[in-house]
C-alpha atoms as a PDB file:
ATOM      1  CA  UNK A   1     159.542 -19.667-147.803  1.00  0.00           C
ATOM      2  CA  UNK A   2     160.554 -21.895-150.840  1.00  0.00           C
ATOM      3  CA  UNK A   3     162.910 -24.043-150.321  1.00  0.00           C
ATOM      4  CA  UNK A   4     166.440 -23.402-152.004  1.00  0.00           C
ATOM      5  CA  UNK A   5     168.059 -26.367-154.924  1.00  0.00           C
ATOM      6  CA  UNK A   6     170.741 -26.790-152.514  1.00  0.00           C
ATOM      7  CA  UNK A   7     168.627 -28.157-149.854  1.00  0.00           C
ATOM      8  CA  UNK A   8     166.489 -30.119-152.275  1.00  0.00           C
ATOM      9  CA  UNK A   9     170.096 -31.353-153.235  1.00  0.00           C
ATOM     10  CA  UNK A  10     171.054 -32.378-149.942  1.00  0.00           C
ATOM     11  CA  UNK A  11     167.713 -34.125-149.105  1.00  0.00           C
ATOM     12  CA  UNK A  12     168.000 -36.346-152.095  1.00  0.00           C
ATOM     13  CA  UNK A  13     171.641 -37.296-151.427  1.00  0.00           C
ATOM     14  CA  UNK A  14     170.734 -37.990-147.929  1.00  0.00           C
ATOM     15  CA  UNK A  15     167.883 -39.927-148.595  1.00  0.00           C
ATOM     16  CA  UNK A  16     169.308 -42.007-151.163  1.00  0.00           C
ATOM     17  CA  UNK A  17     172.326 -43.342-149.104  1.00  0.00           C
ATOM     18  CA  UNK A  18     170.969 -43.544-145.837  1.00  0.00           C
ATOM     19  CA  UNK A  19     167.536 -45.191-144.960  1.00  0.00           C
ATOM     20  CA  UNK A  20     166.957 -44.365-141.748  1.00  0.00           C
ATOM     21  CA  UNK A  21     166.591 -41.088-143.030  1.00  0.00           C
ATOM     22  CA  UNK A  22     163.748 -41.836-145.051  1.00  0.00           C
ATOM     23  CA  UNK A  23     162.324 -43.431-142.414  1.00  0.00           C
ATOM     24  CA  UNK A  24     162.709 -40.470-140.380  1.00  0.00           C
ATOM     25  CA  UNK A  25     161.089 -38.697-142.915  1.00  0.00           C
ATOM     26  CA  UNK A  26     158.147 -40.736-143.169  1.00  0.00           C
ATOM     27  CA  UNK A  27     157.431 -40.812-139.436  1.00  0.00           C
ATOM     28  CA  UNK A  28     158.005 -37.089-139.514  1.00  0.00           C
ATOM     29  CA  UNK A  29     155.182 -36.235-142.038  1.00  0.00           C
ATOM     30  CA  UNK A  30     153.104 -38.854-140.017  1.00  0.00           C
ATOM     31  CA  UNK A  31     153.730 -37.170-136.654  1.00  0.00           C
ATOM     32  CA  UNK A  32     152.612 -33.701-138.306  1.00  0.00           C
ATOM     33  CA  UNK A  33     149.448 -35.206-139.696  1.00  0.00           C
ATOM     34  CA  UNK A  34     148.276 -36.278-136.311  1.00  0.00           C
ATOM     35  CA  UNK A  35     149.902 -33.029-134.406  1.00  0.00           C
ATOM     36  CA  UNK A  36     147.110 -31.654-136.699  1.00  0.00           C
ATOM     37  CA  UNK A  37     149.797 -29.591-138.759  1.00  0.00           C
ATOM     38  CA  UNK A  38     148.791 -31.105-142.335  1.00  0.00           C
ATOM     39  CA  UNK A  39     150.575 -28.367-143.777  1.00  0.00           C
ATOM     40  CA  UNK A  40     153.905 -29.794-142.263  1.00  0.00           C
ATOM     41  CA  UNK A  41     153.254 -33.272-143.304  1.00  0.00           C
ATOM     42  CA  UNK A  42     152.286 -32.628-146.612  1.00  0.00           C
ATOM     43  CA  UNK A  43     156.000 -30.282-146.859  1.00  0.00           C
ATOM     44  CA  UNK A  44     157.576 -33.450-145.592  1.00  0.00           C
ATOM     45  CA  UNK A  45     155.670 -36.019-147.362  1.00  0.00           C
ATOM     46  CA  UNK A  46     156.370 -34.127-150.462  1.00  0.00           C
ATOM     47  CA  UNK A  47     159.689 -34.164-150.224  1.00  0.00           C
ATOM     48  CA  UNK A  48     160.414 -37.413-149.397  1.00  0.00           C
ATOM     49  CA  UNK A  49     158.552 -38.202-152.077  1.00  0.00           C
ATOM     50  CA  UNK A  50     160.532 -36.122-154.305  1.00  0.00           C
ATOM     51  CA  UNK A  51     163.728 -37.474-152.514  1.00  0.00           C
ATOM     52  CA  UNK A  52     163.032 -40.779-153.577  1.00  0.00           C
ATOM     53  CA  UNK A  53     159.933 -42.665-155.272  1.00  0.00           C
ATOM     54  CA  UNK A  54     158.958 -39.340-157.570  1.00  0.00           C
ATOM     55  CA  UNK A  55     155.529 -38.626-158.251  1.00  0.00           C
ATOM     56  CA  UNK A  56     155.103 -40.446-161.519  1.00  0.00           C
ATOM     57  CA  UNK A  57     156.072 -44.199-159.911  1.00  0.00           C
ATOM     58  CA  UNK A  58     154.016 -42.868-156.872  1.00  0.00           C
ATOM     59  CA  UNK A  59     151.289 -42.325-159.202  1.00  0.00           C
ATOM     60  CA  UNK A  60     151.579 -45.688-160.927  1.00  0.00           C
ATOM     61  CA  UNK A  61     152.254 -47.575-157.319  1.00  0.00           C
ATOM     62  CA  UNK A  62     148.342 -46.330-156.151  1.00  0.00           C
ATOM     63  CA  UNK A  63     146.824 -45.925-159.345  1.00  0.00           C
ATOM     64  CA  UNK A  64     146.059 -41.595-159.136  1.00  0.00           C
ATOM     65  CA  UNK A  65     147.433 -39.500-161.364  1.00  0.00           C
ATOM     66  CA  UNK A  66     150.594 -37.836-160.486  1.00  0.00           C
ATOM     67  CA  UNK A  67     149.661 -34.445-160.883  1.00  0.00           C
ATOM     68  CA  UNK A  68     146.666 -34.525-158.531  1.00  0.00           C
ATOM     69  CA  UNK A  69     149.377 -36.087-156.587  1.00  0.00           C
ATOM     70  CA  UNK A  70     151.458 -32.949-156.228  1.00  0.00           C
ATOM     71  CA  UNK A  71     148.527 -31.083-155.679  1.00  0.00           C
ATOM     72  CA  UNK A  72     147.725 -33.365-153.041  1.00  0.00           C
ATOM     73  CA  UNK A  73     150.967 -32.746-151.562  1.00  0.00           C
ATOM     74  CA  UNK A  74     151.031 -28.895-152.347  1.00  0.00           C
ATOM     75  CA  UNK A  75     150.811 -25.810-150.363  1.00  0.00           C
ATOM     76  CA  UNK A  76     146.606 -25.648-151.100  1.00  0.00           C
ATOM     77  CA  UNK A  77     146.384 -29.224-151.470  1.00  0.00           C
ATOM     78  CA  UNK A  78     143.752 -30.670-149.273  1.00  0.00           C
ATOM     79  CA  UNK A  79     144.284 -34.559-149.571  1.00  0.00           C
ATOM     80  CA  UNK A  80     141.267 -36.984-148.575  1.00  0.00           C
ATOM     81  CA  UNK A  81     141.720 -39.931-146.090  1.00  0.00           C
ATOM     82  CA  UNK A  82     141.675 -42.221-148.637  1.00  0.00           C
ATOM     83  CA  UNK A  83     144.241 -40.871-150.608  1.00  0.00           C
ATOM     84  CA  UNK A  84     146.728 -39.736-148.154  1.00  0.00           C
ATOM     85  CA  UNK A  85     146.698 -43.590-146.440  1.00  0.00           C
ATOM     86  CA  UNK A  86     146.674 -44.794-149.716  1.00  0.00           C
ATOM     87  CA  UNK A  87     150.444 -42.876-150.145  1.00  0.00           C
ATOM     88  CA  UNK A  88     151.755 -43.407-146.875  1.00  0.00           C
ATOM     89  CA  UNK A  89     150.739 -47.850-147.518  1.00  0.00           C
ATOM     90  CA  UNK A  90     152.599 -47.857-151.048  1.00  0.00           C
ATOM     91  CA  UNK A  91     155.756 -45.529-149.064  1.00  0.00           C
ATOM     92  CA  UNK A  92     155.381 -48.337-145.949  1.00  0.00           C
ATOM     93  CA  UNK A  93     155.487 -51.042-148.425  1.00  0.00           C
ATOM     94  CA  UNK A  94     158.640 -49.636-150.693  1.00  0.00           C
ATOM     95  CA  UNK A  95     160.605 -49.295-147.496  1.00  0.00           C
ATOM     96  CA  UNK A  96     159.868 -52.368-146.009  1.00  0.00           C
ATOM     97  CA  UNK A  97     158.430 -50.691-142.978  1.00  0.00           C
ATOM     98  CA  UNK A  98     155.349 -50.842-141.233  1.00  0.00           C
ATOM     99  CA  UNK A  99     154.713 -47.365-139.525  1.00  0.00           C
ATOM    100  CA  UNK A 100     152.402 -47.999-135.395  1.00  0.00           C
ATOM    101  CA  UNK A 101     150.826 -45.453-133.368  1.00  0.00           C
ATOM    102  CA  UNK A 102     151.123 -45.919-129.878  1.00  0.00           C
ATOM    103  CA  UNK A 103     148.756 -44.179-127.740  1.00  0.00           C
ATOM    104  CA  UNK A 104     150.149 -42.015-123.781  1.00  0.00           C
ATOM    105  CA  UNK A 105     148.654 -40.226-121.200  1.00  0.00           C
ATOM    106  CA  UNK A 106     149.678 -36.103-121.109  1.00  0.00           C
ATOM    107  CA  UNK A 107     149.891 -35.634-118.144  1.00  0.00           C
END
């Protein structure tokens, strides 16, 4: 289902005045990459992306071009290791965060 201007709108307001919601984002899209739903992290990544950065500074901040970028980020995009860390250091680093996993028992 494609998302609707209005909630591209509302993400982007969001995002820009309040940054624990782009934190939020970012651990989102993390906690979907390693709940094995890359389809779900790349949504979120790509939208907080969008939200804030954009794809050409994105681009420029790890050296790719931002159009394999998108398609990195896309609906068939299949994004190497390399390239995905590569993203979520530069997003770490422009939010002045440093994203942890922490490892539990189930049960």
């Amino acid at each position: 289902m494609p998302l609707t201007r209005d909630f591209r709108t509302t993400v982007l307001a969001r995002a820009s005045r309040d940054p624990e919601f782009r934190v939020g984002l970012l651990r989102e899209a993390v906690d979907a990459f390693l709940a094995g739903d890359v389809d779900a992290g790349k949504i979120v990544l790509r939208d907080y992306v969008n939200a804030t950065v954009g794809f050409e500074a994105l681009g420029q901040g790890v050296q790719r071009n931002p159009k394999s970028l998108m398609r990195m980020l896309g609906p068939d995009g299949n994004p190497r290791a390399e390239n995905l860390f590569a993203v979520l250091s530069y997003l770490e680093s422009m939010e002045g965060i440093s994203l942890h996993v922490s490892a539990k028992r189930t049960g």
